[in-house]
Each structure stands twice: as structure tokens, then as C-alpha cells.
C-alpha atoms as a PDB file:
ATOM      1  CA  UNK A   1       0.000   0.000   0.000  1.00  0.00           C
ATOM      2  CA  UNK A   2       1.073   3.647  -0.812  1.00  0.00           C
ATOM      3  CA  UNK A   3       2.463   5.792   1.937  1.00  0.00           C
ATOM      4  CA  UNK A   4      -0.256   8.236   0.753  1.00  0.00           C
ATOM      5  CA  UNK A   5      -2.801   5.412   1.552  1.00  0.00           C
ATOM      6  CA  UNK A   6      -1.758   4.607   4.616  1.00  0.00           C
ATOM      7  CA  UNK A   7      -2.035   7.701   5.980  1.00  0.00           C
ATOM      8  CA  UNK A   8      -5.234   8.529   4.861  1.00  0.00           C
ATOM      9  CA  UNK A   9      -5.755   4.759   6.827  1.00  0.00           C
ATOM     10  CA  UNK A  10      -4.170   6.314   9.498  1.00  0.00           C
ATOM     11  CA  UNK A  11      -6.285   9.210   9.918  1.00  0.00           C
ATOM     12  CA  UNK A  12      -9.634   7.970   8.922  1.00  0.00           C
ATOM     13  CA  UNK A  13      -9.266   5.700  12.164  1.00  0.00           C
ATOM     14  CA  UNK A  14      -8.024   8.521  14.373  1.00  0.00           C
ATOM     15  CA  UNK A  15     -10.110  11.472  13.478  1.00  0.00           C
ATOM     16  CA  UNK A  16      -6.661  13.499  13.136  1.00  0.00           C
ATOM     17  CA  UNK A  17      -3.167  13.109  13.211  1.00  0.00           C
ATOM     18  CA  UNK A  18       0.228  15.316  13.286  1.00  0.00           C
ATOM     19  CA  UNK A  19       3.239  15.023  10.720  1.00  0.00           C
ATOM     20  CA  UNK A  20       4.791  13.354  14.072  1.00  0.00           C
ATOM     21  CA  UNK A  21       3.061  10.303  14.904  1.00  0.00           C
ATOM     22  CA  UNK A  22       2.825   9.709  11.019  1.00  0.00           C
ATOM     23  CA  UNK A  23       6.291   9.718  10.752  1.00  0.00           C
ATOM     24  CA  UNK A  24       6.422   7.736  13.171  1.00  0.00           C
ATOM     25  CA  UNK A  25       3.863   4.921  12.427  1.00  0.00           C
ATOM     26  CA  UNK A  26       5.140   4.976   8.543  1.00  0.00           C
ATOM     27  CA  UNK A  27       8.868   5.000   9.964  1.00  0.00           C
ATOM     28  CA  UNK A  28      10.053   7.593   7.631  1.00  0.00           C
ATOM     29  CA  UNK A  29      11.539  10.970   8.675  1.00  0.00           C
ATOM     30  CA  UNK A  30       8.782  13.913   9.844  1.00  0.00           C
ATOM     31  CA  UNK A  31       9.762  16.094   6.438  1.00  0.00           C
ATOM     32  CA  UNK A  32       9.007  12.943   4.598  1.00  0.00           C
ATOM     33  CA  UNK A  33       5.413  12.786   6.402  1.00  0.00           C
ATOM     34  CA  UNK A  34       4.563  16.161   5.421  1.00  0.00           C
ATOM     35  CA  UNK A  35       5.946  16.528   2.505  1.00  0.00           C
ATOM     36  CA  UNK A  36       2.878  13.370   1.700  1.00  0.00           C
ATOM     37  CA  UNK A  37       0.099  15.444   4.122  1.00  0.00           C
ATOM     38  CA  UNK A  38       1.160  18.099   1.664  1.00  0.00           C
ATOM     39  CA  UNK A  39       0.067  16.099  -1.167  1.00  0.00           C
ATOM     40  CA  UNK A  40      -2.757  14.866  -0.161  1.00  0.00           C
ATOM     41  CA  UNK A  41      -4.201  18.476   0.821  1.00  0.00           C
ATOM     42  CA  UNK A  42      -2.941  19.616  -2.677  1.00  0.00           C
ATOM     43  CA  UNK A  43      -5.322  16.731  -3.653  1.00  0.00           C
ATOM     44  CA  UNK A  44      -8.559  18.431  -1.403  1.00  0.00           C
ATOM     45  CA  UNK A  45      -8.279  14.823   0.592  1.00  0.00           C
ATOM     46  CA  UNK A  46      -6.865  16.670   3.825  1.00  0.00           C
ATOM     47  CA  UNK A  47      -7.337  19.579   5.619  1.00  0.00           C
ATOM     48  CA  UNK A  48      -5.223  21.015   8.665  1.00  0.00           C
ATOM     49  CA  UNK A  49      -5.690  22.711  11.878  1.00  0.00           C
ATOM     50  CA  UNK A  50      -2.935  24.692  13.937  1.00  0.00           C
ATOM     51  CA  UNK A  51      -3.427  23.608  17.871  1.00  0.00           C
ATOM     52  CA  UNK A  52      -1.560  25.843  20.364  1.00  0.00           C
ATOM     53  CA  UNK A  53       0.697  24.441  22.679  1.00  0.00           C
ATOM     54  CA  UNK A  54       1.764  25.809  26.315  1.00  0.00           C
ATOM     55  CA  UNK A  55       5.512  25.965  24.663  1.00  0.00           C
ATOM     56  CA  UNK A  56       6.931  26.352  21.374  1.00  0.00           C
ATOM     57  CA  UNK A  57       4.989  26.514  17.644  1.00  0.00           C
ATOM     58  CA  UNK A  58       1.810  25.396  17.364  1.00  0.00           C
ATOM     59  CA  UNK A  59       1.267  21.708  16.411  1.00  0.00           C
ATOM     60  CA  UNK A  60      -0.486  21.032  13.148  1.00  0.00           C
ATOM     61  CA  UNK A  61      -3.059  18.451  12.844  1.00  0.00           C
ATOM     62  CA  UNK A  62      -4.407  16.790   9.805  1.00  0.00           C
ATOM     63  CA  UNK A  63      -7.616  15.409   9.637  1.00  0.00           C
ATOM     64  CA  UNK A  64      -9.914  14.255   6.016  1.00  0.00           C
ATOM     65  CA  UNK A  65     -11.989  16.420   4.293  1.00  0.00           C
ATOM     66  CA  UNK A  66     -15.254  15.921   2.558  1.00  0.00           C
ATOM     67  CA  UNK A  67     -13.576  14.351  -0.514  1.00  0.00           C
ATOM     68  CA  UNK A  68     -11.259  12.475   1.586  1.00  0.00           C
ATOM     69  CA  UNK A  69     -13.852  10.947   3.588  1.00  0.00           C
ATOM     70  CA  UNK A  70     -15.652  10.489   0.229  1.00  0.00           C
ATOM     71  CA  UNK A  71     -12.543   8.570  -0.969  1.00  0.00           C
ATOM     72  CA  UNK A  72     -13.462   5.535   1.768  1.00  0.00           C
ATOM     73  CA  UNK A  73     -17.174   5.419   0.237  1.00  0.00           C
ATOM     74  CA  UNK A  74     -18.624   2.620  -1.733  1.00  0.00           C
ATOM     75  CA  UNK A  75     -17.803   2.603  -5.320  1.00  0.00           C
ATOM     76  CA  UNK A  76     -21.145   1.279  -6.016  1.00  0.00           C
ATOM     77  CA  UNK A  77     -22.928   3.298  -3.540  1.00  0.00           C
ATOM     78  CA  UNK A  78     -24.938   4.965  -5.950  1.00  0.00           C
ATOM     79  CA  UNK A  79     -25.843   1.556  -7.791  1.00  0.00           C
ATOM     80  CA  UNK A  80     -27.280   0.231  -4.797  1.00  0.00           C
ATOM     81  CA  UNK A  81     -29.327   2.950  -4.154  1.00  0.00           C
ATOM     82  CA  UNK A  82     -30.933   2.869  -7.722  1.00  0.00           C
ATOM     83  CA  UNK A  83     -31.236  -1.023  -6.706  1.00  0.00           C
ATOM     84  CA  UNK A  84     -33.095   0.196  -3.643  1.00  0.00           C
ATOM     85  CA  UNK A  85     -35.499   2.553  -5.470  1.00  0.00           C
ATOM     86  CA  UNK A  86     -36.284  -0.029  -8.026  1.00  0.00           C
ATOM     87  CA  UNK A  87     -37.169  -2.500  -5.767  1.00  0.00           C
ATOM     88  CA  UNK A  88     -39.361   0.118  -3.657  1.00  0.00           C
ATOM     89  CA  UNK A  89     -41.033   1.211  -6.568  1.00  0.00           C
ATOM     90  CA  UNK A  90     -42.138  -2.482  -7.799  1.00  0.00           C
ATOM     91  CA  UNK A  91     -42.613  -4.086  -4.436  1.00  0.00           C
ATOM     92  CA  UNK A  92     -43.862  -1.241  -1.998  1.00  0.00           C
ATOM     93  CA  UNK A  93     -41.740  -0.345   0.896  1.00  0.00           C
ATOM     94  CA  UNK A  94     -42.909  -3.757   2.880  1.00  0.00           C
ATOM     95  CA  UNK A  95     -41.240  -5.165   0.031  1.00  0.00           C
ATOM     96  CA  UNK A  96     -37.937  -3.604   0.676  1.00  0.00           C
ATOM     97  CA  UNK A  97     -38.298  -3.676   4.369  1.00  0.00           C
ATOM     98  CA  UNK A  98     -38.402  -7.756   3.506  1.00  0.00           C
ATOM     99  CA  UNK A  99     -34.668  -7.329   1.403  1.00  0.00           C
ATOM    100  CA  UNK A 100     -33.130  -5.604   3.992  1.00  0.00           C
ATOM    101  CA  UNK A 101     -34.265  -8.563   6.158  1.00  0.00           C
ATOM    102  CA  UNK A 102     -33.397 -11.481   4.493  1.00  0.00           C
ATOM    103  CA  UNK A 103     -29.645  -9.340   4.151  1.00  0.00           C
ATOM    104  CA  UNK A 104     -29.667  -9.043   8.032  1.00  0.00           C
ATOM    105  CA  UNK A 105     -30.665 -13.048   8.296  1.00  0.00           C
ATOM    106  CA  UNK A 106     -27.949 -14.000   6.158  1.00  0.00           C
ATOM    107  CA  UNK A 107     -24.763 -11.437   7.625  1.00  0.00           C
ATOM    108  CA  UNK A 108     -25.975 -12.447  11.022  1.00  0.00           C
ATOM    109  CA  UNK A 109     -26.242 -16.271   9.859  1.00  0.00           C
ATOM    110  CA  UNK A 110     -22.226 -16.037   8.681  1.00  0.00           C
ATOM    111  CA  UNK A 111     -21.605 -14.135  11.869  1.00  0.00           C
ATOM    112  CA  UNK A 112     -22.735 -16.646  14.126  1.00  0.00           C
ATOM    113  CA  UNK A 113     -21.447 -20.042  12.327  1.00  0.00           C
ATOM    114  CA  UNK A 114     -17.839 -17.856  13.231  1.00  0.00           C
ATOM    115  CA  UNK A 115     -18.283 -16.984  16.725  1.00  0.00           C
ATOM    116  CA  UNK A 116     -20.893 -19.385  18.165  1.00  0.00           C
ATOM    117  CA  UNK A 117     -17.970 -21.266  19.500  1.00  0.00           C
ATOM    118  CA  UNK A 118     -16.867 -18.420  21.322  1.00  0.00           C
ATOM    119  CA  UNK A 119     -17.608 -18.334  24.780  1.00  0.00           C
ATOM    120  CA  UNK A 120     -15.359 -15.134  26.475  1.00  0.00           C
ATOM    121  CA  UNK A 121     -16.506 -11.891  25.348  1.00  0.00           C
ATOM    122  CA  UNK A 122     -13.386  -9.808  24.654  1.00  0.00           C
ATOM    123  CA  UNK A 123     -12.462 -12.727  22.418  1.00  0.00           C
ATOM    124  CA  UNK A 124     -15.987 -12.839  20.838  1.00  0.00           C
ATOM    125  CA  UNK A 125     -15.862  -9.224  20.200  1.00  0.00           C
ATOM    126  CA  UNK A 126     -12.307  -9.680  18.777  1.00  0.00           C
ATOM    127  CA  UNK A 127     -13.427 -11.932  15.971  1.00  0.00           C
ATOM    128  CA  UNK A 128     -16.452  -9.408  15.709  1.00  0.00           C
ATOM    129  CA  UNK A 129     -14.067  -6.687  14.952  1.00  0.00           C
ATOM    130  CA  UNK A 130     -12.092  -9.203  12.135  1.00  0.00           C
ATOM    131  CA  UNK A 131     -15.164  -9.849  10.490  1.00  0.00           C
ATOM    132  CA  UNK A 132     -16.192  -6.231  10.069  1.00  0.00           C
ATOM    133  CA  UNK A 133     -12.667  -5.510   8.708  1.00  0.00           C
ATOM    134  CA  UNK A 134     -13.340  -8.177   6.315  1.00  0.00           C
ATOM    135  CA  UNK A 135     -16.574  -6.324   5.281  1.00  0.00           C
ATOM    136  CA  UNK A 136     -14.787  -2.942   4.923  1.00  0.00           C
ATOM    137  CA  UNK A 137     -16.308  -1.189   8.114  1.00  0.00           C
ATOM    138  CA  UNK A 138     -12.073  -0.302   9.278  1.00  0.00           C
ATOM    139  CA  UNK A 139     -13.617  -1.667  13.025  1.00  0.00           C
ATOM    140  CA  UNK A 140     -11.993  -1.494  16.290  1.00  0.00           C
ATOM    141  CA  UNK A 141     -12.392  -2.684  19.781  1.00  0.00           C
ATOM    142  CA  UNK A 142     -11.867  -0.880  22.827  1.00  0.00           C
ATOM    143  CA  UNK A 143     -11.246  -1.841  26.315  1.00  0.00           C
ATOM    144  CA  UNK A 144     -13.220   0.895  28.888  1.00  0.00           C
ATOM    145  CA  UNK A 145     -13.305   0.870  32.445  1.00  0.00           C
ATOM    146  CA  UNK A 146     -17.021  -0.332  32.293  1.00  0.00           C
ATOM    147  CA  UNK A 147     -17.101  -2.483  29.239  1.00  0.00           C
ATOM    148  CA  UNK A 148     -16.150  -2.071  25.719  1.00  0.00           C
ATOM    149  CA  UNK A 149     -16.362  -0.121  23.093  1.00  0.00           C
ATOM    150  CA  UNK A 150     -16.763  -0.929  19.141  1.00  0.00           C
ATOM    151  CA  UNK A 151     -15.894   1.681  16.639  1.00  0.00           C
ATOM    152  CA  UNK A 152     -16.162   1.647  13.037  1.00  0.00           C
ATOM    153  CA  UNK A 153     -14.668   4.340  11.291  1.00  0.00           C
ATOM    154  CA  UNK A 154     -16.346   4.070   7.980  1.00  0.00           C
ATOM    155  CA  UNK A 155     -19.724   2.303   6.398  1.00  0.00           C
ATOM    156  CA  UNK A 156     -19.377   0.455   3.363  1.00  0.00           C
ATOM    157  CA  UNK A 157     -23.134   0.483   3.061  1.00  0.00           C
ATOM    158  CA  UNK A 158     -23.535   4.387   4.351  1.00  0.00           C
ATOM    159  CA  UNK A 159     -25.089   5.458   0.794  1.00  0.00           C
ATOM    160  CA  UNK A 160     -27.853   3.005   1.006  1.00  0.00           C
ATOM    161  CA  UNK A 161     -28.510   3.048   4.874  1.00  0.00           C
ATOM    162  CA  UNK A 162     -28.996   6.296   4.749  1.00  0.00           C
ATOM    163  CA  UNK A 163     -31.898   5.143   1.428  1.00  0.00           C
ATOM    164  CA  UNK A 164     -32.866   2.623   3.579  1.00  0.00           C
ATOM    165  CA  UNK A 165     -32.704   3.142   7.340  1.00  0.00           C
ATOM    166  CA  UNK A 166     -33.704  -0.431   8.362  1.00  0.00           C
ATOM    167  CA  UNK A 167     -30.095  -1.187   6.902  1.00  0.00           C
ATOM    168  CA  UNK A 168     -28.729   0.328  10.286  1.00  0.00           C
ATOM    169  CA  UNK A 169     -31.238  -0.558  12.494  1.00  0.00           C
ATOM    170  CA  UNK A 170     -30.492  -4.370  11.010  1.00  0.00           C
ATOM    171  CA  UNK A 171     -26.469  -3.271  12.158  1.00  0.00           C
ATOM    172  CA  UNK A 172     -27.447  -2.859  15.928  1.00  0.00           C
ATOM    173  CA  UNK A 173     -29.969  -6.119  15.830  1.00  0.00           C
ATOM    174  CA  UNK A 174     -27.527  -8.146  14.321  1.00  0.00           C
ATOM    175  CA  UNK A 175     -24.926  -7.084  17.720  1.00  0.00           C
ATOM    176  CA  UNK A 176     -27.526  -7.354  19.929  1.00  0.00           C
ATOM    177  CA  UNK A 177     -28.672 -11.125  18.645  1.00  0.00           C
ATOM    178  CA  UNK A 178     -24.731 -12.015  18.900  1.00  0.00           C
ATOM    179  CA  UNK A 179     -23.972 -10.916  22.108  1.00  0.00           C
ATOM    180  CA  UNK A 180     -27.191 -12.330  23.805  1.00  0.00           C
ATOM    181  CA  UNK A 181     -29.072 -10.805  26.326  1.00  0.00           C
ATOM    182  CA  UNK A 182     -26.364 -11.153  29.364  1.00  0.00           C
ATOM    183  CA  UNK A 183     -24.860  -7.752  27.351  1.00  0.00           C
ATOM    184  CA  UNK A 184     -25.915  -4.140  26.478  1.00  0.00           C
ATOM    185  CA  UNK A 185     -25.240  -2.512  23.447  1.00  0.00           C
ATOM    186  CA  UNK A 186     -26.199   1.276  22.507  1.00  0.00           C
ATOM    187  CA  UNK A 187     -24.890   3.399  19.654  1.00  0.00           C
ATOM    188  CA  UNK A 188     -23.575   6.071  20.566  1.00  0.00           C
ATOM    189  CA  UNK A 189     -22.011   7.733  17.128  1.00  0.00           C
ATOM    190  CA  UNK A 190     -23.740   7.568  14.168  1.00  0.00           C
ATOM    191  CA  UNK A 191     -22.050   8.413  10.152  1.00  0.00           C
ATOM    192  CA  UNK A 192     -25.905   8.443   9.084  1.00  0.00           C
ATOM    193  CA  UNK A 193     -26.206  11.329  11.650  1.00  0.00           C
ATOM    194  CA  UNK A 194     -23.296  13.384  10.622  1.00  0.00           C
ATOM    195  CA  UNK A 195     -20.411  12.033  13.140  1.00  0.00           C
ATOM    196  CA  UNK A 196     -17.446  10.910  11.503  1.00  0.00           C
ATOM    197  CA  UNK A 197     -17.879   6.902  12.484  1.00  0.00           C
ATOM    198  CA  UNK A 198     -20.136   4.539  14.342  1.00  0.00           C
ATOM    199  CA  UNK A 199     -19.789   3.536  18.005  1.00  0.00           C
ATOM    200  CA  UNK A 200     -21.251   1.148  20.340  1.00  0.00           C
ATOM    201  CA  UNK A 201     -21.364   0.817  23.536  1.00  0.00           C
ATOM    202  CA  UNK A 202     -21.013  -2.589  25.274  1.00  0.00           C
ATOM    203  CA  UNK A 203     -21.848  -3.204  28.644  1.00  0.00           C
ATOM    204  CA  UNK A 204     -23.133  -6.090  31.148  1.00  0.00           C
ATOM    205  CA  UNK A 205     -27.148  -5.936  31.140  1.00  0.00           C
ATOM    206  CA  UNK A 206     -28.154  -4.724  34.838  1.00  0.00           C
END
């Protein structure tokens, strides 16, 4: 993968990053970082922000733009929605509430034949986390004081869901039906909403 790539990796998983810890994660020299954050705002894919600090110049963070975020979207976004409106018009909306259905049978279906011999729940939401990668959601897990939390930090499906909102409310049923009742989940960051990724929140069920 490109350097260029990788940092636009880099930051669509952080929110924002500095020539600093890019250098640093790409292991190349800082001038060699922003000499590619350079490029890539040349491109309109990055935009920057000067934060002051209590000594010296002020550190420069880097963080995607509208295009850049746009550069993570599905490539046949707009196909699928077309698909959507087709089947709407034809089969009525209870027709395309059923599609989205029978899609959140068969992801959760493949989910579960991977992790219903998972018993511990870090490692359950581990293999979660893999499988979302695999679907192109750029998913993380972490570890809070109270239970975890699952970020994805882009939606492969965001054009449609947000056609089609029963494609995200499938998202949180699907999580909920893995997990089981013993566990909580609530969404607390939503792309469809206008935040930059989706989080849940995972906690024991009082």
C-alpha cells in the first residue's frame, strides 16, 4: 500500500493526526510525512488545523476532508441505491423492508457459524471486529473501564442506509442477537447522523 494510503488509513481511524506520529507509524523521517500530508491536501483529501501548545509553535493536525472521507465510500454506492429505489417502486416499501431482512438473516447467519464457538466476550468481540474488517467497516475494539467499546470508522453500506434506514437498524440487531441478552449494546455515534464513524457501547445488562 502507498504511503499516501496509509495515511489517509491512518487518519480515517483517528479522526486526526500530526506530521509526528505519522512519521512515526510509517517510519520515515517527519519532512518525509509532510511533505505526503502536503500532497494529499494539494489533492482536497486533507485539511489542517494549527493547535496551540503551552511551549513552542503550534502543532499542526491533519484530519480528512469531505472528498477524503468520500474517498473511503462505496464505489457502487450509488448503484445500490438505484437497486433500492427499483425494488421500492415495484414491491412497496414492505417489500424492501423484507430485502433488507433477508440481508440481516444472512450477515448475522455467517456471523454466528464464526463466533458461536466463542464463549469469552473480549475474544468474541475480537473476531467481531475481524469480520467487520473483512466487510470494509475499518472496526476497532476498545477496552473501557465499564465495558467495551466498538468503533467503526467508515460504512461500506452508508449510501444506502442512509436510502434505507432499516439497513442500520439491522447493524445494531444483528450485535444485539450475537452478544445475547447477558450484554448491552447502545450506539452512541452515528455516520448516518453526521459524526465521523459509528460507536457502540457494550456493557453487562443490569
Amino acid at each position: 500500500m502507498k504511503a499516501t494510503e496509509q495515511i489517509l488509513q491512518i487518519i480515517k481511524r483517528e479522526g486526526s493526526a500530526n506530521a509526528k506520529s505519522i512519521a512515526t507509524a510509517l517510519d520515515i523521517t517527519s519532512m518525509g510525512a509532510r511533505q505526503h500530508l502536503q500532497q494529499l491536501q494539494d489533492k482536497g483529501l486533507l485539511r489542517f488545523e494549527d493547535v496551540k501548545v503551552k511551549v513552542g509553535r503550534p502543532n499542526r493536525h491533519w484530519s480528512l476532508t469531505a472528498k477524503g472521507h468520500s474517498h473511503f465510500a462505496d464505489r457502487h454506492g450509488d448503484l445500490t441505491v438505484q437497486f433500492i429505489d427499483a425494488i421500492e417502486e415495484l414491491y412497496g416499501e414492505d417489500g424492501l423492508n423484507k430485502v433488507a431482512l433477508l440481508r440481516s438473516e444472512r450477515t448475522l447467519d455467517a456471523y454466528q457459524e464464526q463466533l458461536s464457538a466463542i464463549t469469552n466476550i473480549e475474544e468474541k468481540l475480537n473476531a467481531l471486529v475481524m469480520l467487520r474488517e473483512r466487510d470494509g467497516y475499518i472496526a476497532e475494539l476498545f477496552v473501557d473501564s465499564d465495558g467495551y467499546t466498538l468503533v467503526e470508522n467508515h460504512c461500506p453500506i452508508c449510501k444506502a442506509a442512509t436510502r434505507c434506514d432499516m439497513l442500520c437498524q439491522s447493524e445494531l440487531t444483528i450485535f444485539k442477537t450475537l452478544l445475547g441478552s447477558n450484554y448491552s449494546i447502545i450506539r452512541t455515534e452515528h455516520i448516518i447522523s453526521g459524526q465521523r464513524r459509528c460507536s457502540y457501547k457494550i456493557t453487562t445488562a443490569q
